[in-house]
Protein backbone atom coordinates (compact mmCIF):
# COMPACT_ATOMS: atom_id res chain seq x y z
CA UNK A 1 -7.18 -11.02 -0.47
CA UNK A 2 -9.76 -9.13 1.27
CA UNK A 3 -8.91 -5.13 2.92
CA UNK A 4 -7.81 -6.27 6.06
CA UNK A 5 -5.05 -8.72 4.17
CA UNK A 6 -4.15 -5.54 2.38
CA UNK A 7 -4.22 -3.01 5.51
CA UNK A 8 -1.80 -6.44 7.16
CA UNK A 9 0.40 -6.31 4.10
CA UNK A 10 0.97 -2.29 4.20
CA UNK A 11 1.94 -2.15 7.81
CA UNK A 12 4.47 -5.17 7.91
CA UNK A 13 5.66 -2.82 4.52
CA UNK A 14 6.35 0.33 5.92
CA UNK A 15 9.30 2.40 6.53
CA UNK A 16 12.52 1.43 8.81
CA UNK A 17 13.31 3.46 11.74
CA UNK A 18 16.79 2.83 11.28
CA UNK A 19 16.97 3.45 7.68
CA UNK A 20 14.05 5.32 6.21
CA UNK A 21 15.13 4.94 2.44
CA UNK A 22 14.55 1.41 3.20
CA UNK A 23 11.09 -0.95 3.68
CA UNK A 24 11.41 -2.87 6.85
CA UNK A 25 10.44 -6.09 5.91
CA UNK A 26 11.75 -7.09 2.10
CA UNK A 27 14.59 -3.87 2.69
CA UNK A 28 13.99 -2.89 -0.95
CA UNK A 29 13.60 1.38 -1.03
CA UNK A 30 10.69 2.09 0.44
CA UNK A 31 7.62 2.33 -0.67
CA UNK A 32 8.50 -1.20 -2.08
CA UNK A 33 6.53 -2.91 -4.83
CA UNK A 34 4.41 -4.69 -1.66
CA UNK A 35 3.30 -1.13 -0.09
CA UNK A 36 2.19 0.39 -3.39
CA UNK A 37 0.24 -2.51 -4.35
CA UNK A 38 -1.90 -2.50 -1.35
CA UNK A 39 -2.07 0.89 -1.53
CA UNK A 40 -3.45 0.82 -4.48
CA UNK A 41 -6.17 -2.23 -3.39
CA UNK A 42 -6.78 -0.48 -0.53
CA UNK A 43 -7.70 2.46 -2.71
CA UNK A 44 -9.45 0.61 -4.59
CA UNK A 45 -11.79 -0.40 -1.90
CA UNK A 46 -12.27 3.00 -0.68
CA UNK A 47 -13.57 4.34 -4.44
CA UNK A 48 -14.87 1.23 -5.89
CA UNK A 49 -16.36 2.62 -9.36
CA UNK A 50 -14.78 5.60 -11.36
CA UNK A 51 -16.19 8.57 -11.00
CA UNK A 52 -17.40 10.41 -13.45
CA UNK A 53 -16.62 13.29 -15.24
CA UNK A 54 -20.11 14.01 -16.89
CA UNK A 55 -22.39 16.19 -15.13
């Protein structure tokens, strides 16, 4: 999947307006297993390497 399959996936994912303890599309609690994952991809894309602690 490329970032904007992941930035698609995190917006159908997001919280209900009628029932915020719940995600809108799967209704598991919110942030479901589908909204952290491309979370984290999406993160992923935005830092790429690790950084590094030496200096």
């Amino acid at each position: 999947m490329d970032r904007e399959d992941w930035r698609l996936l995190a917006a159908r994912h997001g919280q209900d307006g009628e029932e915020p303890r719940r995600c809108r599309d799967c209704r598991a609690y919110w942030p479901c297993d589908f909204r952290l994952r491309a979370e984290v991809e999406l993160a992923a894309h935005l830092r790429p390497y690790p950084i590094s602690s030496a200096t």
